[in-house]
N, C-alpha and C. Protein backbone atom coordinates (compact mmCIF):
# COMPACT_ATOMS: atom_id res chain seq x y z
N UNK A 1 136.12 182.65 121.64
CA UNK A 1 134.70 182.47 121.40
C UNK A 1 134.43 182.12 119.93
N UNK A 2 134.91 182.90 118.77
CA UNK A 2 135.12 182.69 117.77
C UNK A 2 135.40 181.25 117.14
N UNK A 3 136.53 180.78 117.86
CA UNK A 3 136.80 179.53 117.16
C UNK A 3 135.85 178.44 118.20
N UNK A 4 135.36 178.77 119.21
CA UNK A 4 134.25 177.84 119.07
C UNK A 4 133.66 177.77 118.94
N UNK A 5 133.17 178.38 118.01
CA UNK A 5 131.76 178.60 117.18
C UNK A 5 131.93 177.71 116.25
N UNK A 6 133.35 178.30 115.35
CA UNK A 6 133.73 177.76 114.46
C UNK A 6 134.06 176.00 114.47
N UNK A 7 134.33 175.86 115.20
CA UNK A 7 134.69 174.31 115.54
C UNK A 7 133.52 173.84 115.92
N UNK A 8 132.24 173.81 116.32
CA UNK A 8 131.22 173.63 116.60
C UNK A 8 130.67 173.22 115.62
N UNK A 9 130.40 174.83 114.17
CA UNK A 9 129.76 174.21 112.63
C UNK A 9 130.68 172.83 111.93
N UNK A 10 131.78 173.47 112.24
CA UNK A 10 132.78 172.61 111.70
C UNK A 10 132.61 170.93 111.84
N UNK A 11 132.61 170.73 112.83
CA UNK A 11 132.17 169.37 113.47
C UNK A 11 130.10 168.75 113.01
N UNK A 12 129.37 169.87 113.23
CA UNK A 12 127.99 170.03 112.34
C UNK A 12 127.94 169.51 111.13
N UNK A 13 128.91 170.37 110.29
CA UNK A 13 128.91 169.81 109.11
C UNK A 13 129.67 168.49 108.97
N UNK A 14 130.25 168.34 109.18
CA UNK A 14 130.88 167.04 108.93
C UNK A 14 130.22 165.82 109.62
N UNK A 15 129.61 166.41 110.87
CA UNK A 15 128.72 164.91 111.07
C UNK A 15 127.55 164.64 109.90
N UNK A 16 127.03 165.65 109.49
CA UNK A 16 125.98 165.83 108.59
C UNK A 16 126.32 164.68 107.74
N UNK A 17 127.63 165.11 106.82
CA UNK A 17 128.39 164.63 105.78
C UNK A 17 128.48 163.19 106.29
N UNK A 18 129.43 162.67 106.93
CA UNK A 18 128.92 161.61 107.38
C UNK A 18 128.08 160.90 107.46
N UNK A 19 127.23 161.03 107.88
CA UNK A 19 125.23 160.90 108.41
C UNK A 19 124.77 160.55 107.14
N UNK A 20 124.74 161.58 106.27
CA UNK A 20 124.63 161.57 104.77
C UNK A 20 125.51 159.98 104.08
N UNK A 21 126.01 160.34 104.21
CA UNK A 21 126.95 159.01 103.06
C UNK A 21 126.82 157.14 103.78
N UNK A 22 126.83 157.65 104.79
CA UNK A 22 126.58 156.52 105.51
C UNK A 22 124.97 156.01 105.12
N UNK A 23 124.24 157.20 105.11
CA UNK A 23 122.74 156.68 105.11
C UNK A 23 122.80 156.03 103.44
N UNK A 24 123.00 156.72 102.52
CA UNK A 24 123.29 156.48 101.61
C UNK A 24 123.84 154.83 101.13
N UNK A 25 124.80 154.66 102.07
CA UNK A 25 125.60 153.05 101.74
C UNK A 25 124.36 152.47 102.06
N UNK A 26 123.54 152.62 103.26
CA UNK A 26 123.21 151.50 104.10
C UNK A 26 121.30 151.78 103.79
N UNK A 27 121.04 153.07 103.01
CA UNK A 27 119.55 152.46 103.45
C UNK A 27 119.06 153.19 101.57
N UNK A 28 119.19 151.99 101.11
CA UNK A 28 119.01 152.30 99.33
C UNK A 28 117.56 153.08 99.06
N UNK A 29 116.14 152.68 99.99
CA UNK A 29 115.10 152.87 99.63
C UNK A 29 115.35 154.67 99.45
N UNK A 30 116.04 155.50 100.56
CA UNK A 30 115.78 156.56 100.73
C UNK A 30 116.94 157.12 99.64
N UNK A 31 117.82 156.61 99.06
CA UNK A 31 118.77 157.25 98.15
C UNK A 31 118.32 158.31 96.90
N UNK A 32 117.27 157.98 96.36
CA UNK A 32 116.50 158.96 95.54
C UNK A 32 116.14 160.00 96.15
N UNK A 33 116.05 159.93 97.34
CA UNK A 33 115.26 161.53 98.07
C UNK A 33 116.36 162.29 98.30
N UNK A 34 117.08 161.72 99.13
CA UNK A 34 118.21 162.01 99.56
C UNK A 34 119.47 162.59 98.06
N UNK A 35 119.35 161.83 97.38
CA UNK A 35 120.21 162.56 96.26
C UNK A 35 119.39 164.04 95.83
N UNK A 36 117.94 164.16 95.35
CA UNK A 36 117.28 165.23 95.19
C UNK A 36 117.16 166.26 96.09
N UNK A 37 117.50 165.98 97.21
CA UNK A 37 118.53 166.87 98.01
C UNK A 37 118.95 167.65 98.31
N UNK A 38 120.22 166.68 97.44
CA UNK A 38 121.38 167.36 97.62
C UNK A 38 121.57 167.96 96.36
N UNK A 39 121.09 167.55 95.37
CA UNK A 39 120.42 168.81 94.08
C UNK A 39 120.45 169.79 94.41
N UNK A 40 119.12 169.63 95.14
CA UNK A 40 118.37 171.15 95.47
C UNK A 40 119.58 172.04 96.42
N UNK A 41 120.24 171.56 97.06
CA UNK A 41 120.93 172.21 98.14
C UNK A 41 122.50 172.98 97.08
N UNK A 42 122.49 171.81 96.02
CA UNK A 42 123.90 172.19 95.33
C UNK A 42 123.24 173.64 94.19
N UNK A 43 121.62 173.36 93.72
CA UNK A 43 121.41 174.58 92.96
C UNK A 43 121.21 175.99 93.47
N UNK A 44 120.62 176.05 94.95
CA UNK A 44 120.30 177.06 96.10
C UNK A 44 121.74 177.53 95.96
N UNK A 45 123.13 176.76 96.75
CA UNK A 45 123.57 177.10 96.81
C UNK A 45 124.48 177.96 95.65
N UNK A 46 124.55 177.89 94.40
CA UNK A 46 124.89 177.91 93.06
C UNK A 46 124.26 179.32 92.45
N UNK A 47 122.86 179.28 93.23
CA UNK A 47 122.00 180.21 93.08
C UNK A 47 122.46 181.81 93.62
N UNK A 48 122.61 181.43 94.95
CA UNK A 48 123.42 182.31 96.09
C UNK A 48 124.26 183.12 95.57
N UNK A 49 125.39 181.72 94.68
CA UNK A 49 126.75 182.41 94.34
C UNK A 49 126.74 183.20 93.07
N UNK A 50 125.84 182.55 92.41
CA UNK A 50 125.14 184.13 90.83
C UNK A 50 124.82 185.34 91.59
N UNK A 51 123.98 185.50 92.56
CA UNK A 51 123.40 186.67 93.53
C UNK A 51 124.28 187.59 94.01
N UNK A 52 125.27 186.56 94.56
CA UNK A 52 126.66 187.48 95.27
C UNK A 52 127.12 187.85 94.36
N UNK A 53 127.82 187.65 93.09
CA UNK A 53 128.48 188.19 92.09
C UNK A 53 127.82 189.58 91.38
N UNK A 54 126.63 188.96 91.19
CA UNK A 54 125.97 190.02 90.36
C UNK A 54 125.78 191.36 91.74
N UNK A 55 125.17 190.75 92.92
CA UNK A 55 125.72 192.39 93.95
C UNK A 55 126.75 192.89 93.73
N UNK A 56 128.32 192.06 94.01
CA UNK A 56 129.17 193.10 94.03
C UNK A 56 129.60 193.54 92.60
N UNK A 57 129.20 193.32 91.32
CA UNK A 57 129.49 193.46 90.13
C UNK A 57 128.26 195.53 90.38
N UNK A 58 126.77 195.35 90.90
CA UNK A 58 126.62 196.04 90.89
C UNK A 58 126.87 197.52 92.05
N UNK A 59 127.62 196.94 92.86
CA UNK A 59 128.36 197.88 93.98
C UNK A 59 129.17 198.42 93.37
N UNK A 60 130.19 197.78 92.55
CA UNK A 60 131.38 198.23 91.90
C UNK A 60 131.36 199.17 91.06
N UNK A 61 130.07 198.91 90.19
CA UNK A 61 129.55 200.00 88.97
C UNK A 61 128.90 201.38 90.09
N UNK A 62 127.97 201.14 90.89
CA UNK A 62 127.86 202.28 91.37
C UNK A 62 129.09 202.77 92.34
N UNK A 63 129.83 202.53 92.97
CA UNK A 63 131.32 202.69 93.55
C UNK A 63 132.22 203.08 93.18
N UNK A 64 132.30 203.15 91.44
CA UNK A 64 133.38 203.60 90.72
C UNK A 64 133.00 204.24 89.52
N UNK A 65 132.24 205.10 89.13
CA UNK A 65 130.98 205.81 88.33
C UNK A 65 132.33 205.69 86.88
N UNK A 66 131.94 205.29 85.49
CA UNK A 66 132.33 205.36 84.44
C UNK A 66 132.70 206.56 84.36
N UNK A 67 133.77 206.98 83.98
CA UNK A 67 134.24 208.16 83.40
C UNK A 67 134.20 208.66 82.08
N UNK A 68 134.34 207.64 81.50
CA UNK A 68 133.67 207.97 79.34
C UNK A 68 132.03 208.51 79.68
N UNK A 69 131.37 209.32 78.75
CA UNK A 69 130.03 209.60 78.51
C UNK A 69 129.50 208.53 77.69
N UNK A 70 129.23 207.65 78.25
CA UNK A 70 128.46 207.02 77.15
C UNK A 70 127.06 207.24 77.02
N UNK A 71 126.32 207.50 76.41
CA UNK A 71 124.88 208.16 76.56
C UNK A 71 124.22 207.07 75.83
N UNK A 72 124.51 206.13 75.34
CA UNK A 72 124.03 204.78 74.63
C UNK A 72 124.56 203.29 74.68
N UNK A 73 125.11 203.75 75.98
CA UNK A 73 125.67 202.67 76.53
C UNK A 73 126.83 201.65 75.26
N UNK A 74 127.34 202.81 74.17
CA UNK A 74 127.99 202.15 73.72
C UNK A 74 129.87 202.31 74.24
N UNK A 75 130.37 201.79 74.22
CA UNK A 75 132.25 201.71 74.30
C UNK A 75 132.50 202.69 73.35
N UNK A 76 133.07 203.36 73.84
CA UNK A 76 133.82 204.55 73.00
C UNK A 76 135.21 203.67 72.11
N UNK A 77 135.54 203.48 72.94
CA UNK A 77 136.83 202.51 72.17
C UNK A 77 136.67 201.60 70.88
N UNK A 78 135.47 201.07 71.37
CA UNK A 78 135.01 200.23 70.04
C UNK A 78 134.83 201.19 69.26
N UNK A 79 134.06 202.24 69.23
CA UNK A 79 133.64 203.33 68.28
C UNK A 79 134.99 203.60 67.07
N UNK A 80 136.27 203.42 67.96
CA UNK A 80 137.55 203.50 67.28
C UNK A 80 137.85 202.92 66.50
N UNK A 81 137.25 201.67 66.23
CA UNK A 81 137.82 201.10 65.31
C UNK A 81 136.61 201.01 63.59
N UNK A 82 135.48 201.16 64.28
CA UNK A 82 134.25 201.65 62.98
C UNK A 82 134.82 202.71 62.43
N UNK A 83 135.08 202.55 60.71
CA UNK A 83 135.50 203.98 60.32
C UNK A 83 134.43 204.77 60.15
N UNK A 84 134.69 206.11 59.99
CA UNK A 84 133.34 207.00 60.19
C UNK A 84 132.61 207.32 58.37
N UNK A 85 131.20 206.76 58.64
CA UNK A 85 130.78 207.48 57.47
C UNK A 85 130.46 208.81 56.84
N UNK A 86 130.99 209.00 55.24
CA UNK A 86 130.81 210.42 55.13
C UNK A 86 129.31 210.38 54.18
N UNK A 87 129.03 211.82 53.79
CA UNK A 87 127.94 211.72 53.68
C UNK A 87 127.52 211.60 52.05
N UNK A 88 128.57 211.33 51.62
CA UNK A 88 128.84 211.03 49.33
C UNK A 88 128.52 209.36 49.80
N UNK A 89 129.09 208.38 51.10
CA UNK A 89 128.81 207.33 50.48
C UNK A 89 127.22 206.94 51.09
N UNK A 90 126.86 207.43 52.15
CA UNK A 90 125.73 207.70 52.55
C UNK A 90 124.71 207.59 51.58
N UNK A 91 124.94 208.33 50.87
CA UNK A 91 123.70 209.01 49.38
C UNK A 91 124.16 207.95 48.73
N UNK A 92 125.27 207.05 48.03
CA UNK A 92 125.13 206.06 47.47
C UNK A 92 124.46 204.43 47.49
N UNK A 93 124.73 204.78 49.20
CA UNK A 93 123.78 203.54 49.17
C UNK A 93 122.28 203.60 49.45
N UNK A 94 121.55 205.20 49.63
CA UNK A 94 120.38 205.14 49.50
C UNK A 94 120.23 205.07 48.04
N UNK A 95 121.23 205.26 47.37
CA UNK A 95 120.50 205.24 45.60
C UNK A 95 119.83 204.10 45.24
């Protein structure tokens, strides 16, 4: 059942594709519409694929909870490499 479903779109799309390029060779007036389109269809789809990423980017964060405390959303690690200020040079540069 499956694969004839699948072979069904399969064949869909490709007549489409077809249909498409053919119209394209053969009927110039409509080529401007028809390219704007397929724009729109290539940015939707483009659109989609930012959407999907950014879901499972945010599944993952709630799915796998950070284990550092960060309470300021800063990297602890980075913190490692800032040396720490004391409080003699502190007072010097408010002077």
């Amino acid at each position: 059942m499956f694969t004839l479903f699948s072979l069904v779109v399969s064949l869909f799309v490709l007549s489409l594709i077809v249909w498409t390029i053919a119209t394209l060779v053969t009927k110039k007036e409509f080529e401007k519409l028809i390219r704007e389109e397929l724009r729109n269809m290539f940015e939707i789809t483009r659109m989609l694929l930012v959407s999907v990423k950014s879901l499972i980017q945010l599944l993952i964060k709630s799915s796998f909870p950070s284990k550092s405390n960060e309470s300021n959303g800063i990297d602890e690690q980075l913190l490692k490499f800032v040396p720490p200020v004391s409080e003699k040079q502190d007072e010097n540069k408010a002077a």
